[in-house]
PDB file of N, CA and C in Angstrom:
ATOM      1  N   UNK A   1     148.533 127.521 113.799  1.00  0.00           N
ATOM      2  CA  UNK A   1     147.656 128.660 113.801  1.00  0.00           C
ATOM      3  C   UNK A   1     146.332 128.270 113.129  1.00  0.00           C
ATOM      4  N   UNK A   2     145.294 128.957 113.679  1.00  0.00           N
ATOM      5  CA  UNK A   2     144.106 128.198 113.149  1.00  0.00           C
ATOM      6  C   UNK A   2     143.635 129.031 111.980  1.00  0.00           C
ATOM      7  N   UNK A   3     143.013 128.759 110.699  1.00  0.00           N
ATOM      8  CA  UNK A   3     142.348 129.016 109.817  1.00  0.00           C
ATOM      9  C   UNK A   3     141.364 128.853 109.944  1.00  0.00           C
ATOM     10  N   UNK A   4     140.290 129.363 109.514  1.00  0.00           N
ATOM     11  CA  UNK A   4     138.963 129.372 108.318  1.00  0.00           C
ATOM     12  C   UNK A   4     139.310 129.730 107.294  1.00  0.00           C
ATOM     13  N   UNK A   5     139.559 129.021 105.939  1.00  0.00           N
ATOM     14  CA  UNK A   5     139.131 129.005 104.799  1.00  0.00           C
ATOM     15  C   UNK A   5     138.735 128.303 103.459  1.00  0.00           C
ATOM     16  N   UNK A   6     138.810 129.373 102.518  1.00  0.00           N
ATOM     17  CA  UNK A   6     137.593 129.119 101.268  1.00  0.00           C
ATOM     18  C   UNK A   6     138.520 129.353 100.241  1.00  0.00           C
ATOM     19  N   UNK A   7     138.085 128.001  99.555  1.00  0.00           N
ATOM     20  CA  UNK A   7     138.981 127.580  98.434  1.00  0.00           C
ATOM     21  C   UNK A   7     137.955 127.874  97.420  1.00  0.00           C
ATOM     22  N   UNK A   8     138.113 127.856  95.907  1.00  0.00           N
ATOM     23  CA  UNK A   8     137.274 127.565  94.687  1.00  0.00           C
ATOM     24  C   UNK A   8     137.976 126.349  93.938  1.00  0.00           C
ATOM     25  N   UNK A   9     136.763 125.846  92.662  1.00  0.00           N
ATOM     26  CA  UNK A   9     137.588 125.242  91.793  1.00  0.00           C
ATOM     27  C   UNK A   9     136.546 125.734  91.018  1.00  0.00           C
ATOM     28  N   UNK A  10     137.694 126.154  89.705  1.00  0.00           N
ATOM     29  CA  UNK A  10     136.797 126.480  88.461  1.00  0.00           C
ATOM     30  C   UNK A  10     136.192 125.253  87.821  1.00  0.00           C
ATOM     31  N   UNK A  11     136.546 124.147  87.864  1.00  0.00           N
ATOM     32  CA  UNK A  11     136.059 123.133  86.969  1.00  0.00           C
ATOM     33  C   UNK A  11     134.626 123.096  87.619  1.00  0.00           C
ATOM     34  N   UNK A  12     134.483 122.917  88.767  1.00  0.00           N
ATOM     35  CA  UNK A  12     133.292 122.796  89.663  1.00  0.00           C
ATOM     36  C   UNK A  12     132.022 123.723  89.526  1.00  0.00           C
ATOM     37  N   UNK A  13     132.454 124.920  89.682  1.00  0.00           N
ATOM     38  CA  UNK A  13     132.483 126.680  89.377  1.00  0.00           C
ATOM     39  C   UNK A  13     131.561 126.409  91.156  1.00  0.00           C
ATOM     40  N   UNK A  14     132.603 126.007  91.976  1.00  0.00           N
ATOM     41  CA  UNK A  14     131.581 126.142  93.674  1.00  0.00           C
ATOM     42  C   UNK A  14     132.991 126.373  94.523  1.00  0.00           C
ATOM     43  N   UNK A  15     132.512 126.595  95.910  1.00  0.00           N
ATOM     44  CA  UNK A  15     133.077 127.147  96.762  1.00  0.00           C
ATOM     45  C   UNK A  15     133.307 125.767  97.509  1.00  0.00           C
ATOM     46  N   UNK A  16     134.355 125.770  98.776  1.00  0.00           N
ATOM     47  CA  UNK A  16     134.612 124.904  99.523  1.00  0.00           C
ATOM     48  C   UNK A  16     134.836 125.717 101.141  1.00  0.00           C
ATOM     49  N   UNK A  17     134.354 125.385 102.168  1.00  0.00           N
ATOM     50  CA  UNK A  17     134.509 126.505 103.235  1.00  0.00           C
ATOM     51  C   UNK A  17     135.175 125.197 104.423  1.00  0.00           C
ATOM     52  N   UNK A  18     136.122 125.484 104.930  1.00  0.00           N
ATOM     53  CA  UNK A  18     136.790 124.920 106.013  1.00  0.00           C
ATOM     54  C   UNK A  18     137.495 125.419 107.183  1.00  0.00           C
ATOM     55  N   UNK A  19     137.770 124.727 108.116  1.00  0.00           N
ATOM     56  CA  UNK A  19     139.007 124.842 109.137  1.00  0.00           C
ATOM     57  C   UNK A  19     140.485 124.159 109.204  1.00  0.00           C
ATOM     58  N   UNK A  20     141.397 124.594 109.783  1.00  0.00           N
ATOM     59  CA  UNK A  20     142.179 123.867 109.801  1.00  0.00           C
ATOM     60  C   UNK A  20     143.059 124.228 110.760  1.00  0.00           C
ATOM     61  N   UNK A  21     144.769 123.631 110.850  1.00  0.00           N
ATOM     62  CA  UNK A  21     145.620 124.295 111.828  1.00  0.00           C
ATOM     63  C   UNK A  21     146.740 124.740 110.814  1.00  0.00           C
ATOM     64  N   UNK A  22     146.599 123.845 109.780  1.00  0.00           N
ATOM     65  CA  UNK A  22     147.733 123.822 108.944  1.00  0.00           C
ATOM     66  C   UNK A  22     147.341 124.226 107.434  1.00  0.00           C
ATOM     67  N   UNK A  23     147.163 125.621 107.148  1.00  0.00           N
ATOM     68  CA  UNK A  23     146.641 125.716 105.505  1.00  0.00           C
ATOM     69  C   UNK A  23     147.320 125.293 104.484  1.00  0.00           C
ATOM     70  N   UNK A  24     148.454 125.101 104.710  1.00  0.00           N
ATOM     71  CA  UNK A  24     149.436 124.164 103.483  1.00  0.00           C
ATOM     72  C   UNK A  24     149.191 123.107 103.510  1.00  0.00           C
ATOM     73  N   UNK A  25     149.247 122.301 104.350  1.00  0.00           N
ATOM     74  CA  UNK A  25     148.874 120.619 104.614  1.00  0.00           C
ATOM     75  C   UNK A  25     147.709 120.619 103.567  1.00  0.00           C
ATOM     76  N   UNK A  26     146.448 121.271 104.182  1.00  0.00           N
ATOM     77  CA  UNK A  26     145.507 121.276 104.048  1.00  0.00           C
ATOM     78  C   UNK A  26     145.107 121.717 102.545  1.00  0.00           C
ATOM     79  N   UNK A  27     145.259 122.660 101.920  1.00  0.00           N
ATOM     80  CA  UNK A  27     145.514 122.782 100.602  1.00  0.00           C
ATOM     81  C   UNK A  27     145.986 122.098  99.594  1.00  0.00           C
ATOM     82  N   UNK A  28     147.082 121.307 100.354  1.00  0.00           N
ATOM     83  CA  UNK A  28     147.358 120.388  99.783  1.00  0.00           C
ATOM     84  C   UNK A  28     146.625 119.401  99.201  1.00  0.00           C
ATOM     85  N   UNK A  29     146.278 118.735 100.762  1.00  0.00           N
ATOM     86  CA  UNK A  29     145.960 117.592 100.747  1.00  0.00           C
ATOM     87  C   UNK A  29     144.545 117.836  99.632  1.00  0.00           C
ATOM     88  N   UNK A  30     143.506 118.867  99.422  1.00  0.00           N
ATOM     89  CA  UNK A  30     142.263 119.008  98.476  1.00  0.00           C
ATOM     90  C   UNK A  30     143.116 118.842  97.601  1.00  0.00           C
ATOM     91  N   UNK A  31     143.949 119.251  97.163  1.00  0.00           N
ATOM     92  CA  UNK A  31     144.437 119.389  95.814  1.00  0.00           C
ATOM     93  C   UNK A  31     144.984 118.236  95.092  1.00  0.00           C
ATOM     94  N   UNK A  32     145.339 117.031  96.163  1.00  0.00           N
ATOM     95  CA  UNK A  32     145.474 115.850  95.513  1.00  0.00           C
ATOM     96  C   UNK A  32     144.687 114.801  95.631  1.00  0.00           C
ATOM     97  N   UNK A  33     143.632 115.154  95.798  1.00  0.00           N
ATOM     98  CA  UNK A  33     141.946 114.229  96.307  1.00  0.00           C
ATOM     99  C   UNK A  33     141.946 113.509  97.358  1.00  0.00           C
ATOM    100  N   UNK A  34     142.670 113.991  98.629  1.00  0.00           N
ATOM    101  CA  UNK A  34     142.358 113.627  99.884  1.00  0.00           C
ATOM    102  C   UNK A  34     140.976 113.481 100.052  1.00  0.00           C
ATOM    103  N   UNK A  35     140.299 114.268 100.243  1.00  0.00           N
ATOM    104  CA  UNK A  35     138.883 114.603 100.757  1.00  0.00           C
ATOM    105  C   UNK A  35     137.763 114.349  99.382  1.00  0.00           C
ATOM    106  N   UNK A  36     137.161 113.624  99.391  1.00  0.00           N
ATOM    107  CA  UNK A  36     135.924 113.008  98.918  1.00  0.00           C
ATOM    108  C   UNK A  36     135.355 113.612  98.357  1.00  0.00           C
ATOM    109  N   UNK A  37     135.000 114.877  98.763  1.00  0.00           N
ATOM    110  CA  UNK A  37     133.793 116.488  97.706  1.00  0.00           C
ATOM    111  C   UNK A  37     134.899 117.192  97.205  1.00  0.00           C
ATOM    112  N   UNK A  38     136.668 117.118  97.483  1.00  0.00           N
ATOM    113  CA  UNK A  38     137.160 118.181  96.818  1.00  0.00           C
ATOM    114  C   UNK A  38     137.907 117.494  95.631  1.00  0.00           C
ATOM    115  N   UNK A  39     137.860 115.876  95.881  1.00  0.00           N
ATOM    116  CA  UNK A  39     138.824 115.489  94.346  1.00  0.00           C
ATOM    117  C   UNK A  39     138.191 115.277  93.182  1.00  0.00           C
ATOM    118  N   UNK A  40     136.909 115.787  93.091  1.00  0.00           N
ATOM    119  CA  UNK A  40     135.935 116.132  91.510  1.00  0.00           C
ATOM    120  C   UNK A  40     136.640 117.384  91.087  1.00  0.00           C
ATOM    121  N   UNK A  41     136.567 118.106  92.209  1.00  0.00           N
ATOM    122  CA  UNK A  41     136.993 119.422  91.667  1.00  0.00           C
ATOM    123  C   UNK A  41     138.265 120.073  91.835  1.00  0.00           C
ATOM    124  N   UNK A  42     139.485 119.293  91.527  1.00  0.00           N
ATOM    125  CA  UNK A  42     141.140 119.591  91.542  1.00  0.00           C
ATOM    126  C   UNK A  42     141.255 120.455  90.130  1.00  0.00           C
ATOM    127  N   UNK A  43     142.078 121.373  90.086  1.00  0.00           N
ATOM    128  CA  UNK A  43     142.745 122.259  91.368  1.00  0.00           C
ATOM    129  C   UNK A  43     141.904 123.230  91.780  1.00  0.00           C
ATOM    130  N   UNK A  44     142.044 123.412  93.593  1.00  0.00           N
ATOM    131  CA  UNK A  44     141.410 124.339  93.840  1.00  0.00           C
ATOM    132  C   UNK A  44     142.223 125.349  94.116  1.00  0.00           C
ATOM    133  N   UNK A  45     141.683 126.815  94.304  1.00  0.00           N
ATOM    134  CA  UNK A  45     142.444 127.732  94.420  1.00  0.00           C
ATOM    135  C   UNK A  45     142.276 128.523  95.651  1.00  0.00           C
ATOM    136  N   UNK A  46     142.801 128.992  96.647  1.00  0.00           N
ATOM    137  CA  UNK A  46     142.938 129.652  97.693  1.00  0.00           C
ATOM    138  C   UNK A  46     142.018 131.087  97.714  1.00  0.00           C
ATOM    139  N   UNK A  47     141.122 131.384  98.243  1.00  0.00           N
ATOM    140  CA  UNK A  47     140.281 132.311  97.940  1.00  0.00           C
ATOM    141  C   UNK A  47     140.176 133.285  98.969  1.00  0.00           C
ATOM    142  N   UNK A  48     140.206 132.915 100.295  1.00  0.00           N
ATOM    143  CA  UNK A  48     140.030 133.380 101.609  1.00  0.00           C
ATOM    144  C   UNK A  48     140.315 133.293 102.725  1.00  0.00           C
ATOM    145  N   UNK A  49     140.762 133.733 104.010  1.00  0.00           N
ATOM    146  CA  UNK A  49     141.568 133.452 104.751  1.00  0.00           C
ATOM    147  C   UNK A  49     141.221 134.361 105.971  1.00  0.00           C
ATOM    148  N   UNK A  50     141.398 133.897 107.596  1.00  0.00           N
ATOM    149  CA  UNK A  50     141.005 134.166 108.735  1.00  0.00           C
ATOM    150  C   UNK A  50     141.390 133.749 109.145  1.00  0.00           C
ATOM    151  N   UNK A  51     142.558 134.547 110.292  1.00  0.00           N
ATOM    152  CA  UNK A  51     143.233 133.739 111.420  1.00  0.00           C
ATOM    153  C   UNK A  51     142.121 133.811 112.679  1.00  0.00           C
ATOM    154  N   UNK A  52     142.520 132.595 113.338  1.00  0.00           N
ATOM    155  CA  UNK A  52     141.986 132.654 114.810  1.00  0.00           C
ATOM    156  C   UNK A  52     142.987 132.490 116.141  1.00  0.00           C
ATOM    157  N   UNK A  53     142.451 132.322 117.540  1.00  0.00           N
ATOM    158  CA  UNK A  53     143.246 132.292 118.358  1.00  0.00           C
ATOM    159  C   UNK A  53     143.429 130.978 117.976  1.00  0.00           C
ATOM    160  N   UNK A  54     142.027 130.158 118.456  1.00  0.00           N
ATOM    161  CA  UNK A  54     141.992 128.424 118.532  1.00  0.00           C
ATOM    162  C   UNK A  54     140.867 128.139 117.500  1.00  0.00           C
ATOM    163  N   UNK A  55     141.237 126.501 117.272  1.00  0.00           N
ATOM    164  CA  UNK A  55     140.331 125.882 116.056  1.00  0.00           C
ATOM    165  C   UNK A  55     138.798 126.191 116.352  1.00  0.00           C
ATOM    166  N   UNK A  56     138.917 126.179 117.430  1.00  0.00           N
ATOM    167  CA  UNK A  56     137.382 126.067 118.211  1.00  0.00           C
ATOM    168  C   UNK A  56     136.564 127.342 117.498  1.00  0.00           C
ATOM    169  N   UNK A  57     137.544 128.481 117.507  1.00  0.00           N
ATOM    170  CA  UNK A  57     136.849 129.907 116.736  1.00  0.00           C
ATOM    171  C   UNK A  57     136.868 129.443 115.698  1.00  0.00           C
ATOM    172  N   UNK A  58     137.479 129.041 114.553  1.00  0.00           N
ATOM    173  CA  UNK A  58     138.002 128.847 113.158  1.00  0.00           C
ATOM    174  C   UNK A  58     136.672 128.282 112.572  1.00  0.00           C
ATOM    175  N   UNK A  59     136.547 126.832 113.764  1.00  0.00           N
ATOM    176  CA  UNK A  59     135.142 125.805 113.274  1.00  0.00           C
ATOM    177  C   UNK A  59     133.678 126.487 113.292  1.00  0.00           C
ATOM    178  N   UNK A  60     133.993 127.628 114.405  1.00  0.00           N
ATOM    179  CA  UNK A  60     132.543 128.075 113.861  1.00  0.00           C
ATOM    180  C   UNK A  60     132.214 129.501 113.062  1.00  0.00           C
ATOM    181  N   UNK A  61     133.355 130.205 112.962  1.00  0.00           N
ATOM    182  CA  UNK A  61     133.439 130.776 111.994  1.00  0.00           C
ATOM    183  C   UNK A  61     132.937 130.156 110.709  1.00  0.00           C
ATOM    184  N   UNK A  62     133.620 128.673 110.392  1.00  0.00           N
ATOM    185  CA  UNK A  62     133.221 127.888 109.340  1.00  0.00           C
ATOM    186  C   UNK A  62     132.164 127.680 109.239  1.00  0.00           C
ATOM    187  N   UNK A  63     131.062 127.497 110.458  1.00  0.00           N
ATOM    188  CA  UNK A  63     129.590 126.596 110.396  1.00  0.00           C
ATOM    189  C   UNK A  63     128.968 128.054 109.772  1.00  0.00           C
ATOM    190  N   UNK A  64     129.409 129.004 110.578  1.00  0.00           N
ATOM    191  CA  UNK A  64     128.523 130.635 110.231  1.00  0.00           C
ATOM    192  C   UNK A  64     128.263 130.870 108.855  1.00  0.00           C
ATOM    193  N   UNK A  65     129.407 130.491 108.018  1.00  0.00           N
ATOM    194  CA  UNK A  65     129.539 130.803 106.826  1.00  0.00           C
ATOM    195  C   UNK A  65     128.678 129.580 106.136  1.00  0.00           C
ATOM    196  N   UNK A  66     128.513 128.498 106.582  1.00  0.00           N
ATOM    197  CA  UNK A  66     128.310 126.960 105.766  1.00  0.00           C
ATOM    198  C   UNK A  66     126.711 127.645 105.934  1.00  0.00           C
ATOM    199  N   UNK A  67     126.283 128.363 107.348  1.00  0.00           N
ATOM    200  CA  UNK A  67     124.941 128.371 107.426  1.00  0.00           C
ATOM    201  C   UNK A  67     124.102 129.264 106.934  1.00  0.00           C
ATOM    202  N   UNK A  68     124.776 130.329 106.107  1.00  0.00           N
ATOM    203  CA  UNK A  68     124.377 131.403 104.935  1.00  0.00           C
ATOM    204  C   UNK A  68     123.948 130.540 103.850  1.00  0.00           C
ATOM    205  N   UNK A  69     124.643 129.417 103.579  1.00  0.00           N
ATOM    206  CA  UNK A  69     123.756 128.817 102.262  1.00  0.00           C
ATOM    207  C   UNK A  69     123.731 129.488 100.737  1.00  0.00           C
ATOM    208  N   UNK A  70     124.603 130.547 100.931  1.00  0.00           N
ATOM    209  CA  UNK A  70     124.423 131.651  99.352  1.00  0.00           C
ATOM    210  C   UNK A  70     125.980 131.727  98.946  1.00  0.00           C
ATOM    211  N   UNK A  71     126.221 131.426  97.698  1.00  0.00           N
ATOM    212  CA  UNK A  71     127.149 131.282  96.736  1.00  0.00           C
ATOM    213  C   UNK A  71     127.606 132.821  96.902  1.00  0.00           C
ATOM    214  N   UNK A  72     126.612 133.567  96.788  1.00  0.00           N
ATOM    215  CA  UNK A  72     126.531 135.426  97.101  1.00  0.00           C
ATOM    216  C   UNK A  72     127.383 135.638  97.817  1.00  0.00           C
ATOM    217  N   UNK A  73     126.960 135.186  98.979  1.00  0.00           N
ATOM    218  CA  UNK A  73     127.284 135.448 100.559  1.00  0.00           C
ATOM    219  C   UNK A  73     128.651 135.351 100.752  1.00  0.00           C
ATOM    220  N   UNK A  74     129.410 134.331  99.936  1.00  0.00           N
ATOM    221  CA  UNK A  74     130.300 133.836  99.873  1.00  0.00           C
ATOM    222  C   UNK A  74     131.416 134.664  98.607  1.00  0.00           C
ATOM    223  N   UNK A  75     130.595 135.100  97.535  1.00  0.00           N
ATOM    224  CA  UNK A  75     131.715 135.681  96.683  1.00  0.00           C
ATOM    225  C   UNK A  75     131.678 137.494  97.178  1.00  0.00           C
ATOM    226  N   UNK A  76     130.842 137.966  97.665  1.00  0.00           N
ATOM    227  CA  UNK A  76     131.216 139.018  98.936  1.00  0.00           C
ATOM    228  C   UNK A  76     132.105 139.408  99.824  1.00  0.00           C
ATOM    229  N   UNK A  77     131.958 137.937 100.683  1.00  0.00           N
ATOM    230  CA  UNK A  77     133.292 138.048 101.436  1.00  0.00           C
ATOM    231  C   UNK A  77     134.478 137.694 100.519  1.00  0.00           C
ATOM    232  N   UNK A  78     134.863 137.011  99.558  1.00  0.00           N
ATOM    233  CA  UNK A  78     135.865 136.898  99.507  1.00  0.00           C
ATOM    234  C   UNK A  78     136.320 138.646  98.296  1.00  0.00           C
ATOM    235  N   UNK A  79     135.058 139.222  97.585  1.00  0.00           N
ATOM    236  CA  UNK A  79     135.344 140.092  96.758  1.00  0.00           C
ATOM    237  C   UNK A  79     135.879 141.368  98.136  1.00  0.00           C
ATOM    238  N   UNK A  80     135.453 141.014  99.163  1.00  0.00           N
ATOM    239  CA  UNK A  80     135.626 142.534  99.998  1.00  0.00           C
ATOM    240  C   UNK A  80     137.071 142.477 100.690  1.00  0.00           C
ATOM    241  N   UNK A  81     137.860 140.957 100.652  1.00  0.00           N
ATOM    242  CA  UNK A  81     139.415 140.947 100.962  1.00  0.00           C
ATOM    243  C   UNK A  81     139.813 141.249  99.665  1.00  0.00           C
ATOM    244  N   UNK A  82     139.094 140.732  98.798  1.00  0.00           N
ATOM    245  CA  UNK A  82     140.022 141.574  97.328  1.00  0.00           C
ATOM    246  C   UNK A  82     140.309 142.970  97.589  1.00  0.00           C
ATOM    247  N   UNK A  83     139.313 143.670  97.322  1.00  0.00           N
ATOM    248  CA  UNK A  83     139.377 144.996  96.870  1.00  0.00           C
ATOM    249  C   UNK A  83     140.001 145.912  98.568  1.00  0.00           C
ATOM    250  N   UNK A  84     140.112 144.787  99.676  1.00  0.00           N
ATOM    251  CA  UNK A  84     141.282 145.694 100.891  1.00  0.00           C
ATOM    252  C   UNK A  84     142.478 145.796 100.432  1.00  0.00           C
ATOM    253  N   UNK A  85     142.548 144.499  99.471  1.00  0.00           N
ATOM    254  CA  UNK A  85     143.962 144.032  99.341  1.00  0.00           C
ATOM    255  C   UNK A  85     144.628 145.194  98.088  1.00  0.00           C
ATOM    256  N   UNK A  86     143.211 145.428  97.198  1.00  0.00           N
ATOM    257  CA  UNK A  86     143.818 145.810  96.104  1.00  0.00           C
ATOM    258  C   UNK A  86     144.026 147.561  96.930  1.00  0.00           C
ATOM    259  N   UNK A  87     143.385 148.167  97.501  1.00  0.00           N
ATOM    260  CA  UNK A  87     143.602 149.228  98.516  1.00  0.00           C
ATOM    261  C   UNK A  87     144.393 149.301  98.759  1.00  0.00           C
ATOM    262  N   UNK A  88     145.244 148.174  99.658  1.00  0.00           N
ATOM    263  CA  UNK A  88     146.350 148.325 100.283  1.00  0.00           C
ATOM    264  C   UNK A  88     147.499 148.540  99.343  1.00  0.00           C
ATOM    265  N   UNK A  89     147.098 147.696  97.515  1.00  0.00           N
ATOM    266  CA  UNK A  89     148.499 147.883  97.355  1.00  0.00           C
ATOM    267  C   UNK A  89     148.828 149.097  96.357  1.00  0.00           C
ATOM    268  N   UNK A  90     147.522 149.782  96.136  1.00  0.00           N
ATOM    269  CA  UNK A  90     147.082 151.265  95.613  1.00  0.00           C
ATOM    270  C   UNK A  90     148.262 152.134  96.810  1.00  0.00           C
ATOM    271  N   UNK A  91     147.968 151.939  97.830  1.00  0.00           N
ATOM    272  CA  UNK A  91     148.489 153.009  99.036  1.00  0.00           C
ATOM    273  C   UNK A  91     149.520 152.919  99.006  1.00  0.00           C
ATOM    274  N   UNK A  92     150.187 151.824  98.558  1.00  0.00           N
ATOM    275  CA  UNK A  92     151.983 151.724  98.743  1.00  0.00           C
ATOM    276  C   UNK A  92     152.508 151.505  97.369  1.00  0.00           C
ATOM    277  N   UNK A  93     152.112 152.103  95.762  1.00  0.00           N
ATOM    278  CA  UNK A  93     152.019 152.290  94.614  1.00  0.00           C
ATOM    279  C   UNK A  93     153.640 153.027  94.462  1.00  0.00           C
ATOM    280  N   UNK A  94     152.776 153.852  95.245  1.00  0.00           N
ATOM    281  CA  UNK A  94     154.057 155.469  95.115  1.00  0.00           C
ATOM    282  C   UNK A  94     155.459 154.966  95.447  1.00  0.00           C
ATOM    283  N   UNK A  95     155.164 154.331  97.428  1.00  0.00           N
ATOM    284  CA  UNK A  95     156.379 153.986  97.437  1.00  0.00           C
ATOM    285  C   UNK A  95     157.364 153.401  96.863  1.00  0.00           C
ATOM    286  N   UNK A  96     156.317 152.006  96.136  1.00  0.00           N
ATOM    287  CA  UNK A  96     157.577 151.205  95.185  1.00  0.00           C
ATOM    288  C   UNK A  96     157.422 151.715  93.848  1.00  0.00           C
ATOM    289  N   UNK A  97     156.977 152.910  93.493  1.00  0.00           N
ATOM    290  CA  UNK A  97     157.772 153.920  92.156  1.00  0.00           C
ATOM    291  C   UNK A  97     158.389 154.562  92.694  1.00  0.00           C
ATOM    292  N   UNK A  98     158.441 155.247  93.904  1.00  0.00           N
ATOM    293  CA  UNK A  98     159.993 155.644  94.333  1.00  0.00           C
ATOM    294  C   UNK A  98     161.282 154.733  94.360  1.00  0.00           C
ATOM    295  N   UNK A  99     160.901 153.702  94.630  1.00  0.00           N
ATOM    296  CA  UNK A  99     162.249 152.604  95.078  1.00  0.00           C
ATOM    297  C   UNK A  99     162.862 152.598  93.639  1.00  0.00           C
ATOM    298  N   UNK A 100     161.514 152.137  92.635  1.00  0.00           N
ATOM    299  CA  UNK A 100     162.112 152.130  91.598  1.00  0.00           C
ATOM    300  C   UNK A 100     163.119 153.193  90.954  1.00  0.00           C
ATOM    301  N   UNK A 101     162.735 154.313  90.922  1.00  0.00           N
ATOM    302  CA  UNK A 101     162.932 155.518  90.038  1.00  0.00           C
ATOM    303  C   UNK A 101     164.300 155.413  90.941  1.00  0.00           C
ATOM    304  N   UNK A 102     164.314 155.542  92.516  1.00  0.00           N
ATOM    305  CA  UNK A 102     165.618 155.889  92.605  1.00  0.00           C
ATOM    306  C   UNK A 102     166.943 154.289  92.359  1.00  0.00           C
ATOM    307  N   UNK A 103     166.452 153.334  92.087  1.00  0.00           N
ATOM    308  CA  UNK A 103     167.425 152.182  91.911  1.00  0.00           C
ATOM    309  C   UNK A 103     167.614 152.385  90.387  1.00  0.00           C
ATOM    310  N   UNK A 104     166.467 152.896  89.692  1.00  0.00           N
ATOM    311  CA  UNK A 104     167.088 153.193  88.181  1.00  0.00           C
ATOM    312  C   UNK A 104     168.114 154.296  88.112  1.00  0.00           C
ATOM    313  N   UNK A 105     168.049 155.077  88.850  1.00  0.00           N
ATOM    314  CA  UNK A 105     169.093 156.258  89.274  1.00  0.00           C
ATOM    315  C   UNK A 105     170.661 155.649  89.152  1.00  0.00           C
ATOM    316  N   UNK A 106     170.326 155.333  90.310  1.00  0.00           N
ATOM    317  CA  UNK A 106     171.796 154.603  91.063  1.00  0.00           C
ATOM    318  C   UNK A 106     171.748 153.352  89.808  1.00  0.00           C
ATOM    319  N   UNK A 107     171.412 152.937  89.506  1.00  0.00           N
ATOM    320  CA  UNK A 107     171.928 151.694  88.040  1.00  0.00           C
ATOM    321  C   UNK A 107     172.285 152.719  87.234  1.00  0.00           C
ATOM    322  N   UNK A 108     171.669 153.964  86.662  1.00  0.00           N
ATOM    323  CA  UNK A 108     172.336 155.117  85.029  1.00  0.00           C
ATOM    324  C   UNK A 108     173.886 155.103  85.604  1.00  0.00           C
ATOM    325  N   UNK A 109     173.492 155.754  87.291  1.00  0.00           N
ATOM    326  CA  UNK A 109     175.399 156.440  87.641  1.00  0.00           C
ATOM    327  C   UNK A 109     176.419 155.148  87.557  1.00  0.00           C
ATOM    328  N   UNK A 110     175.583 154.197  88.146  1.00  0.00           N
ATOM    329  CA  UNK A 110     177.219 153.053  88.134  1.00  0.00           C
ATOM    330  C   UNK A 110     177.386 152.587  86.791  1.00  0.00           C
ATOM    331  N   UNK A 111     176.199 152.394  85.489  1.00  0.00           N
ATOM    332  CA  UNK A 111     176.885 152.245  84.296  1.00  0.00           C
ATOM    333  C   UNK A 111     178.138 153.083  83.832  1.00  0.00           C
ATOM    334  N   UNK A 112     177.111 154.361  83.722  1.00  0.00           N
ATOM    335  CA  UNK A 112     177.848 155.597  83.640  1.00  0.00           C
ATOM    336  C   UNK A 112     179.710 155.889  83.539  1.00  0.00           C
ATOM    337  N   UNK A 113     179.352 155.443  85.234  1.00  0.00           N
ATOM    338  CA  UNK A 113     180.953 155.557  85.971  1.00  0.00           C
ATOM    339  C   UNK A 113     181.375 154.201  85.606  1.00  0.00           C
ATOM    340  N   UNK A 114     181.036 153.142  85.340  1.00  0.00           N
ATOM    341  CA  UNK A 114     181.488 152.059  84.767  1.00  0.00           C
ATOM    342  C   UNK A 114     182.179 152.542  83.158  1.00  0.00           C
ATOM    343  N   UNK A 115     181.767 153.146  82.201  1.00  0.00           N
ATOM    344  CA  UNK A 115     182.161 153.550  81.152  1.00  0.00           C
ATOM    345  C   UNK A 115     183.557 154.212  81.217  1.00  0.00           C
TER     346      UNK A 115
END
């Protein structure tokens, strides 16, 4: 499956923007100084992410982003999957305090009836 993405490394304090087919390989491989600009700056951290159909979209998704040129531009997009993400897990809050409240339930009765 094809990727576009954007790694960080704090030691660096910069961005890294790529393609790939394989984001584990690929993560990897920065992370143990495969690649030439990313083994100054080990460990990097996973920042951003875009599926495509084919690499062919992925690569220029990648150039689009390489051709903004702004550090900005770049902590934007990745701040605006944050705060979907943090949305998304606001919206489903309730549900897993329900799961909870009722598995603490059902754990009081079987002590309970265990006694």
């Amino acid at each position: 499956m094809p990727y576009t993405y954007i790694i960080f490394s704090v030691k660096l304090n910069k961005y890294y923007v790529g393609a790939c087919t394989d984001l584990d390989r690929r993560l990897y491989e920065h992370n143990i100084g495969h690649s030439k600009f990313t083994a100054t700056g080990v460990p990097w951290k996973l920042k951003y992410t875009k599926v495509f159909d084919t690499l062919l979209e992925a690569k220029r998704y990648e150039m689009a982003i390489k051709k903004m040129k702004s550090k900005k531009y770049i902590e934007r997009l990745v701040d605006k999957i944050l705060r979907a993400t943090v949305s998304v897990l606001f919206m489903f809050a309730p549900l897993y305090q329900m799961r909870l409240n009722a598995f603490s339930s059902l754990n009081n009765l079987l002590y309970q009836w265990l006694l």
